[in-house]
PDB file of N, CA and C in Angstrom:
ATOM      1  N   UNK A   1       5.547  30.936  23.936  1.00  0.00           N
ATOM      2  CA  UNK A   1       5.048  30.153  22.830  1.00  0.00           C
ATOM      3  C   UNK A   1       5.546  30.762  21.526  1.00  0.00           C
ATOM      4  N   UNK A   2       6.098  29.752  20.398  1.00  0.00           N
ATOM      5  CA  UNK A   2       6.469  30.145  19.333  1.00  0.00           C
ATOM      6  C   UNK A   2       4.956  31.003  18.571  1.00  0.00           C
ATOM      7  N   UNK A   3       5.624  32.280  17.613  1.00  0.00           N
ATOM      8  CA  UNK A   3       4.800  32.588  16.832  1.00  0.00           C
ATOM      9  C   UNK A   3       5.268  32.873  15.615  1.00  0.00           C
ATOM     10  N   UNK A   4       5.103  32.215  14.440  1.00  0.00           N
ATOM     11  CA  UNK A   4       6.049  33.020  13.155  1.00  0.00           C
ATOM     12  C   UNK A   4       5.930  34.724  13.124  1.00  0.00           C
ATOM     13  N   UNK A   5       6.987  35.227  12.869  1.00  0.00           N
ATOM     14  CA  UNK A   5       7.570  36.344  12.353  1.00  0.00           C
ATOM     15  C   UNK A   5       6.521  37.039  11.498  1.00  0.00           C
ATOM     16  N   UNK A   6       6.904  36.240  10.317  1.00  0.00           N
ATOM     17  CA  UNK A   6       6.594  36.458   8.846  1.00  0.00           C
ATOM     18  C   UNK A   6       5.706  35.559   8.386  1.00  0.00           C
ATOM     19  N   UNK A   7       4.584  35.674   7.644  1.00  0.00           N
ATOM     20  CA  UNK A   7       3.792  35.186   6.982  1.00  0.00           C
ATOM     21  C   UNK A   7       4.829  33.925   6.072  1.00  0.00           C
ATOM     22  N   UNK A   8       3.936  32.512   5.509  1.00  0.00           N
ATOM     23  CA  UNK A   8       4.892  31.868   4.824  1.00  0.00           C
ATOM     24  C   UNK A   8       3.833  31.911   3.500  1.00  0.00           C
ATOM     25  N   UNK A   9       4.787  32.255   2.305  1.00  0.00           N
ATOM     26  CA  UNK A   9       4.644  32.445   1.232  1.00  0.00           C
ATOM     27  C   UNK A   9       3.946  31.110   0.614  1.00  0.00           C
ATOM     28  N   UNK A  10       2.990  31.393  -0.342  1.00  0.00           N
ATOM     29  CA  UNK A  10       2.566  30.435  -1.409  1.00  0.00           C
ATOM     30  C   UNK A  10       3.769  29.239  -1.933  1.00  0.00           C
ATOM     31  N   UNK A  11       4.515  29.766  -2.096  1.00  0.00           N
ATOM     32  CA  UNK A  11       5.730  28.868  -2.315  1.00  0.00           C
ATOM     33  C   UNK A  11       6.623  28.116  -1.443  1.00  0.00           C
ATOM     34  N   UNK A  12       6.682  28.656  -0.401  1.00  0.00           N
ATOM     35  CA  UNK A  12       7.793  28.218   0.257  1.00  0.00           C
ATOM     36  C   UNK A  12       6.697  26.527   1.281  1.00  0.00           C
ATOM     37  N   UNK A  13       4.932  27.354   1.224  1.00  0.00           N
ATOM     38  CA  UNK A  13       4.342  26.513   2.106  1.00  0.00           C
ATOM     39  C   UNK A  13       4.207  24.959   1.096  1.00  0.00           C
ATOM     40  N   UNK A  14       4.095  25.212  -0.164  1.00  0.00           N
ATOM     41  CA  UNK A  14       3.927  24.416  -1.175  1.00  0.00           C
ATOM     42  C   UNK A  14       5.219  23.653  -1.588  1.00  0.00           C
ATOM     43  N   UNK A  15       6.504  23.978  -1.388  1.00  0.00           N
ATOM     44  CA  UNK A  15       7.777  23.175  -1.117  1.00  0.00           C
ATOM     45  C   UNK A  15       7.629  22.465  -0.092  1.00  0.00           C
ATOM     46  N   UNK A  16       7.086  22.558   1.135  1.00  0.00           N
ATOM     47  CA  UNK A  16       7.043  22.151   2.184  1.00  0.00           C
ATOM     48  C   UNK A  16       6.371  20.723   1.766  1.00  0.00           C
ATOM     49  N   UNK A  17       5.200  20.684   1.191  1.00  0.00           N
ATOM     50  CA  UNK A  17       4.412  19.766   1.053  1.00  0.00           C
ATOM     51  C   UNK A  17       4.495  19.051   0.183  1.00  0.00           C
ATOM     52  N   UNK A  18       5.559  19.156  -1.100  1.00  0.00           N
ATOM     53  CA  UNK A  18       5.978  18.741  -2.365  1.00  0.00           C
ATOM     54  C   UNK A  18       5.808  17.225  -1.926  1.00  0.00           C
ATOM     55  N   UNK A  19       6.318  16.706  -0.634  1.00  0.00           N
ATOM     56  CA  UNK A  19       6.618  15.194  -0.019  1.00  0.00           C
ATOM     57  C   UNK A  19       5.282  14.454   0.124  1.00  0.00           C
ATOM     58  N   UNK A  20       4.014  15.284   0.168  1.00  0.00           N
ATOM     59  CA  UNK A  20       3.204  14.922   0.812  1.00  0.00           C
ATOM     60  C   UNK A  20       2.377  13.721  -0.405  1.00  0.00           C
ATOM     61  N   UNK A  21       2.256  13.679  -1.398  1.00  0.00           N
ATOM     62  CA  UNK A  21       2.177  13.462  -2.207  1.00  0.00           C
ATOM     63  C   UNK A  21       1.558  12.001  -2.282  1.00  0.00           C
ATOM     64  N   UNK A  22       0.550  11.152  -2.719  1.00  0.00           N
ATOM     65  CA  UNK A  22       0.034   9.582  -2.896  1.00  0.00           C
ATOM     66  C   UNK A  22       1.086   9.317  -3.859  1.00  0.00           C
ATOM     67  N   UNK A  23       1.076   7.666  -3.837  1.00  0.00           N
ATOM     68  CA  UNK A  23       1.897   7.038  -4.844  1.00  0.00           C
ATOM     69  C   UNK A  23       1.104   6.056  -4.985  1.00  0.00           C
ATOM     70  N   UNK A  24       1.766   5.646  -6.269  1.00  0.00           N
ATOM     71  CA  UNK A  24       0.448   4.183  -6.700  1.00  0.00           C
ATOM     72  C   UNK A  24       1.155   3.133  -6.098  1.00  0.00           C
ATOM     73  N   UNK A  25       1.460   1.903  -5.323  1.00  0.00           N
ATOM     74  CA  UNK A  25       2.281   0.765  -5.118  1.00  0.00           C
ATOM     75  C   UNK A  25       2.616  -0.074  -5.995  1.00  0.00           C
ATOM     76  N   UNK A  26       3.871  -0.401  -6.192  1.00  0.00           N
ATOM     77  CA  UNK A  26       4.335  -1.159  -7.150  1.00  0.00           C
ATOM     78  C   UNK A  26       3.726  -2.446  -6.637  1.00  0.00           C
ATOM     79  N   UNK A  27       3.740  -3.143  -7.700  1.00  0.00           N
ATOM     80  CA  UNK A  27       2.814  -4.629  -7.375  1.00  0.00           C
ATOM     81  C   UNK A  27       4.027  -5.419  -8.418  1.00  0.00           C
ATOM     82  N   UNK A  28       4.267  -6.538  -7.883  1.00  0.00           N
ATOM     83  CA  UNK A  28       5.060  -7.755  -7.830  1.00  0.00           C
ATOM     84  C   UNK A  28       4.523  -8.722  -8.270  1.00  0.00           C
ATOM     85  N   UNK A  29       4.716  -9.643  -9.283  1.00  0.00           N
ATOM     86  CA  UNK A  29       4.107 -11.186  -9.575  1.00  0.00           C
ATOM     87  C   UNK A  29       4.233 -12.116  -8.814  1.00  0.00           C
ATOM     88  N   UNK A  30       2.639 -12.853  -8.361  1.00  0.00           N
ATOM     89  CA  UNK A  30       3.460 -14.297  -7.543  1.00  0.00           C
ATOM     90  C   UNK A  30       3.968 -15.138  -8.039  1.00  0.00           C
ATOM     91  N   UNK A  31       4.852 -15.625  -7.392  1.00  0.00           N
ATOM     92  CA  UNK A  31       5.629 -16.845  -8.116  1.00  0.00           C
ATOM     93  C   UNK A  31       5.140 -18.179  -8.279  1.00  0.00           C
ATOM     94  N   UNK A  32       3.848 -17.878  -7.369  1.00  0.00           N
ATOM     95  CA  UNK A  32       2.745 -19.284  -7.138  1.00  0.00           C
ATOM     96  C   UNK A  32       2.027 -19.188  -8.004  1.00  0.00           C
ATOM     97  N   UNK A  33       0.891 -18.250  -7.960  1.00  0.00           N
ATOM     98  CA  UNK A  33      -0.901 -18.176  -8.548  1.00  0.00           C
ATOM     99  C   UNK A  33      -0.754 -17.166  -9.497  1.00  0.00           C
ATOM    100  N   UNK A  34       0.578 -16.352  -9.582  1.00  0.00           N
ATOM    101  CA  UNK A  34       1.079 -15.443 -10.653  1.00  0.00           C
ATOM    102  C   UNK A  34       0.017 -14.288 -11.046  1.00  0.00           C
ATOM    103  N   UNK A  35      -0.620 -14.062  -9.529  1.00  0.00           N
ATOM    104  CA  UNK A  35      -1.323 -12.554  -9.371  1.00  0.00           C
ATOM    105  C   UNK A  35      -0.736 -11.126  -9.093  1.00  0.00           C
ATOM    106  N   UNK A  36      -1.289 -10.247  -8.874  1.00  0.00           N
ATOM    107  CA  UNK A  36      -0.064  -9.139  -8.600  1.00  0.00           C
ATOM    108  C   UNK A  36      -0.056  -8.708  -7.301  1.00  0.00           C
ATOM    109  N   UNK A  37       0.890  -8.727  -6.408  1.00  0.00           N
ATOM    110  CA  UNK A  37       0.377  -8.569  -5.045  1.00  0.00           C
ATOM    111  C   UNK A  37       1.835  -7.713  -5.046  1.00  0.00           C
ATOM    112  N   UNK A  38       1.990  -6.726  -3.409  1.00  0.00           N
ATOM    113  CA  UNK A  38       2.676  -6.015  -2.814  1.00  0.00           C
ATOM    114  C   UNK A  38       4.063  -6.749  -2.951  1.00  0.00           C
ATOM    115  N   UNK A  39       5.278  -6.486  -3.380  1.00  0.00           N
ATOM    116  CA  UNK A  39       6.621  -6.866  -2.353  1.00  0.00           C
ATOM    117  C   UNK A  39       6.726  -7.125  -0.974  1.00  0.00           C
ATOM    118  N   UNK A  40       7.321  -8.196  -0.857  1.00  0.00           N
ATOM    119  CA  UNK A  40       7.806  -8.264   0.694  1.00  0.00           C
ATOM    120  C   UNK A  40       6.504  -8.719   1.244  1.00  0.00           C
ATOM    121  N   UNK A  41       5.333  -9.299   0.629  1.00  0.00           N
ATOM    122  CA  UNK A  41       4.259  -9.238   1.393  1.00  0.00           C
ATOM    123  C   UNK A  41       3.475 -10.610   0.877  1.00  0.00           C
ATOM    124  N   UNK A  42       3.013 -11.257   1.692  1.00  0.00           N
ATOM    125  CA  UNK A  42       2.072 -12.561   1.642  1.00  0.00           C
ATOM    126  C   UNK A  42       1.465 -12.475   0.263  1.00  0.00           C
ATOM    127  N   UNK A  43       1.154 -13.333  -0.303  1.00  0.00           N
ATOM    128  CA  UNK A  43       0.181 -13.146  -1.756  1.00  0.00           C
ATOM    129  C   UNK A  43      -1.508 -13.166  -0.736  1.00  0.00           C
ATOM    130  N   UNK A  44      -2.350 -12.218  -1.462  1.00  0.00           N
ATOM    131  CA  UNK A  44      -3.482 -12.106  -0.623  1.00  0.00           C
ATOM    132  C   UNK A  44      -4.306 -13.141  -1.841  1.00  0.00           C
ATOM    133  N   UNK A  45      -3.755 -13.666  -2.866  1.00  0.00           N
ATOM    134  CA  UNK A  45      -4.929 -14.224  -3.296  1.00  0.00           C
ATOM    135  C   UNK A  45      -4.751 -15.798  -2.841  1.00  0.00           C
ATOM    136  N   UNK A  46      -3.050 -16.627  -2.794  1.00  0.00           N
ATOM    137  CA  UNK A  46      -3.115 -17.707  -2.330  1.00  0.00           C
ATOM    138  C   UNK A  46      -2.091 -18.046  -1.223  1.00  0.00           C
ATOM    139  N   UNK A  47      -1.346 -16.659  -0.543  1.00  0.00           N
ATOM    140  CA  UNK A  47      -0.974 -16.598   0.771  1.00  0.00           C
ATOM    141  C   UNK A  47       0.398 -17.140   0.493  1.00  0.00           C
ATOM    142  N   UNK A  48       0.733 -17.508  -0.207  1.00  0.00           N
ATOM    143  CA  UNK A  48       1.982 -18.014  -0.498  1.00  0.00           C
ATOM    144  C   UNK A  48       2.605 -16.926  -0.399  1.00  0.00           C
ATOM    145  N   UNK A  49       4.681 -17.068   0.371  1.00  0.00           N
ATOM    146  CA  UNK A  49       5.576 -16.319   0.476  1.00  0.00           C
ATOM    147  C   UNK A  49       6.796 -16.577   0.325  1.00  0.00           C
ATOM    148  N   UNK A  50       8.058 -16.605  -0.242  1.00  0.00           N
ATOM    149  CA  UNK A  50       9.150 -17.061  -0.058  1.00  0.00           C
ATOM    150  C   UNK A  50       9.055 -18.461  -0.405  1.00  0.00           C
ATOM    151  N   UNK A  51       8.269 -19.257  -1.083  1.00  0.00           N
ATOM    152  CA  UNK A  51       8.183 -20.142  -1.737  1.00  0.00           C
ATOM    153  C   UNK A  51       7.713 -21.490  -1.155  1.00  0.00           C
ATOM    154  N   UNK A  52       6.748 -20.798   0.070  1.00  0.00           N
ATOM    155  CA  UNK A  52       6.259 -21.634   0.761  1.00  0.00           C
ATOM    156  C   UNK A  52       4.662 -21.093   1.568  1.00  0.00           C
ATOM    157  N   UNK A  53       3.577 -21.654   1.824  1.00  0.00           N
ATOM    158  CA  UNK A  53       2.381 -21.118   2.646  1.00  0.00           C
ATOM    159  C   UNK A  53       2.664 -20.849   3.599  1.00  0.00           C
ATOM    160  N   UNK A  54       2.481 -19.489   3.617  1.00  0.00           N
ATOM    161  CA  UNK A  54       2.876 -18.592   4.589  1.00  0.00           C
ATOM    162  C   UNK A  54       1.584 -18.147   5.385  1.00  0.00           C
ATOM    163  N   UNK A  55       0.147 -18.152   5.095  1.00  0.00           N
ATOM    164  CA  UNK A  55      -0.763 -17.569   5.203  1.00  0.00           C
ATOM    165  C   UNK A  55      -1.739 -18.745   4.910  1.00  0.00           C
ATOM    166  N   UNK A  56      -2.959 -19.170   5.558  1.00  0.00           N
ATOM    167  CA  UNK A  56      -3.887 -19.777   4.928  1.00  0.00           C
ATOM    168  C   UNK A  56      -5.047 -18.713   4.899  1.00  0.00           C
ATOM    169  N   UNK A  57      -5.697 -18.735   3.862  1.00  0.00           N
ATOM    170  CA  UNK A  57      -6.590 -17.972   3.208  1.00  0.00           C
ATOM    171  C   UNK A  57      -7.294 -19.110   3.235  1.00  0.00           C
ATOM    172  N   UNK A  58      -8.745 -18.048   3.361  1.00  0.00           N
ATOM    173  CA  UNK A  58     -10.191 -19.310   3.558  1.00  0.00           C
ATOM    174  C   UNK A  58     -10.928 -18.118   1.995  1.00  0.00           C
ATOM    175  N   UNK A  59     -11.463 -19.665   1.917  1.00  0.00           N
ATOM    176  CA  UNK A  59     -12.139 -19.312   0.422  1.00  0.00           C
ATOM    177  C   UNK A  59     -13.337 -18.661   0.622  1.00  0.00           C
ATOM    178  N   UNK A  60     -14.247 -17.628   0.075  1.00  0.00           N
ATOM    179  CA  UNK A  60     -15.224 -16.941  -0.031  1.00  0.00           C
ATOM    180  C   UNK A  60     -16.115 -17.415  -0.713  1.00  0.00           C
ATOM    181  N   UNK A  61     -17.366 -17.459  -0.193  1.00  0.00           N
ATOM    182  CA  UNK A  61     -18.539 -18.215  -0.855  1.00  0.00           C
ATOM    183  C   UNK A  61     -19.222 -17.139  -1.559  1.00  0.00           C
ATOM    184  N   UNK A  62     -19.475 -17.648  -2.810  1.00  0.00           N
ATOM    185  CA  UNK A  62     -20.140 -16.644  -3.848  1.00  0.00           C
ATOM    186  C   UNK A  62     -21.266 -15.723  -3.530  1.00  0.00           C
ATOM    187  N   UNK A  63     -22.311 -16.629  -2.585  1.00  0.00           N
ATOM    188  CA  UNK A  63     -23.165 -15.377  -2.329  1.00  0.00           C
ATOM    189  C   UNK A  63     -22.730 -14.291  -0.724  1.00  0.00           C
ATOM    190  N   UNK A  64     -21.670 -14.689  -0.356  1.00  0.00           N
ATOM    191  CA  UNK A  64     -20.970 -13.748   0.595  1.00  0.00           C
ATOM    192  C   UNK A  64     -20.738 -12.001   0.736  1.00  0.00           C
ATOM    193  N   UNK A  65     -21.561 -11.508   1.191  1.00  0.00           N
ATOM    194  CA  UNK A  65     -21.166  -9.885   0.477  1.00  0.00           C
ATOM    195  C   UNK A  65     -20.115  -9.353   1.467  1.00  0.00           C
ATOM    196  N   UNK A  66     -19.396  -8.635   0.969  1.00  0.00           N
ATOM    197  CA  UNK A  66     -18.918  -7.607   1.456  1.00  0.00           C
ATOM    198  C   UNK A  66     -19.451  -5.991   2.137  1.00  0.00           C
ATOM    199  N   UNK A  67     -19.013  -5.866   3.377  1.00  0.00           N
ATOM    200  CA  UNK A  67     -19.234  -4.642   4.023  1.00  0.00           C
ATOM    201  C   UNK A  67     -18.865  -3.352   3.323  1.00  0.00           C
TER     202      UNK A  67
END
């Protein structure tokens, strides 16, 4: 079984992880309902994609809660 050698330095473990990093997602205008939704990805507010309904979305009733 592998065992390191040498201890790994504050630095070298922290280069390692430089990648690890969150990013915020760029968000895209729809070309439909002109909300901001993901690239490459269905509009989640009126499902529209590529310039056509791609998705039907059912409407949410106001007193509906969320989990």
């Amino acid at each position: 079984m592998g065992v390191p050698k040498r201890r790994v330095s504050r630095t070298r473990k922290r280069e390692r992880r430089s990648h690890h990093a969150l990013s915020v997602p760029q968000l895209d205008e729809c070309s439909h309902c002109h909300q901001p939704k993901r690239p490459h990805h269905a509009c989640p507010n009126c499902g529209w994609y590529g310039g056509r309904e791609a998705v039907k979305v059912s409407a949410r009733k106001p007193n509906e809660q969320e989990a």
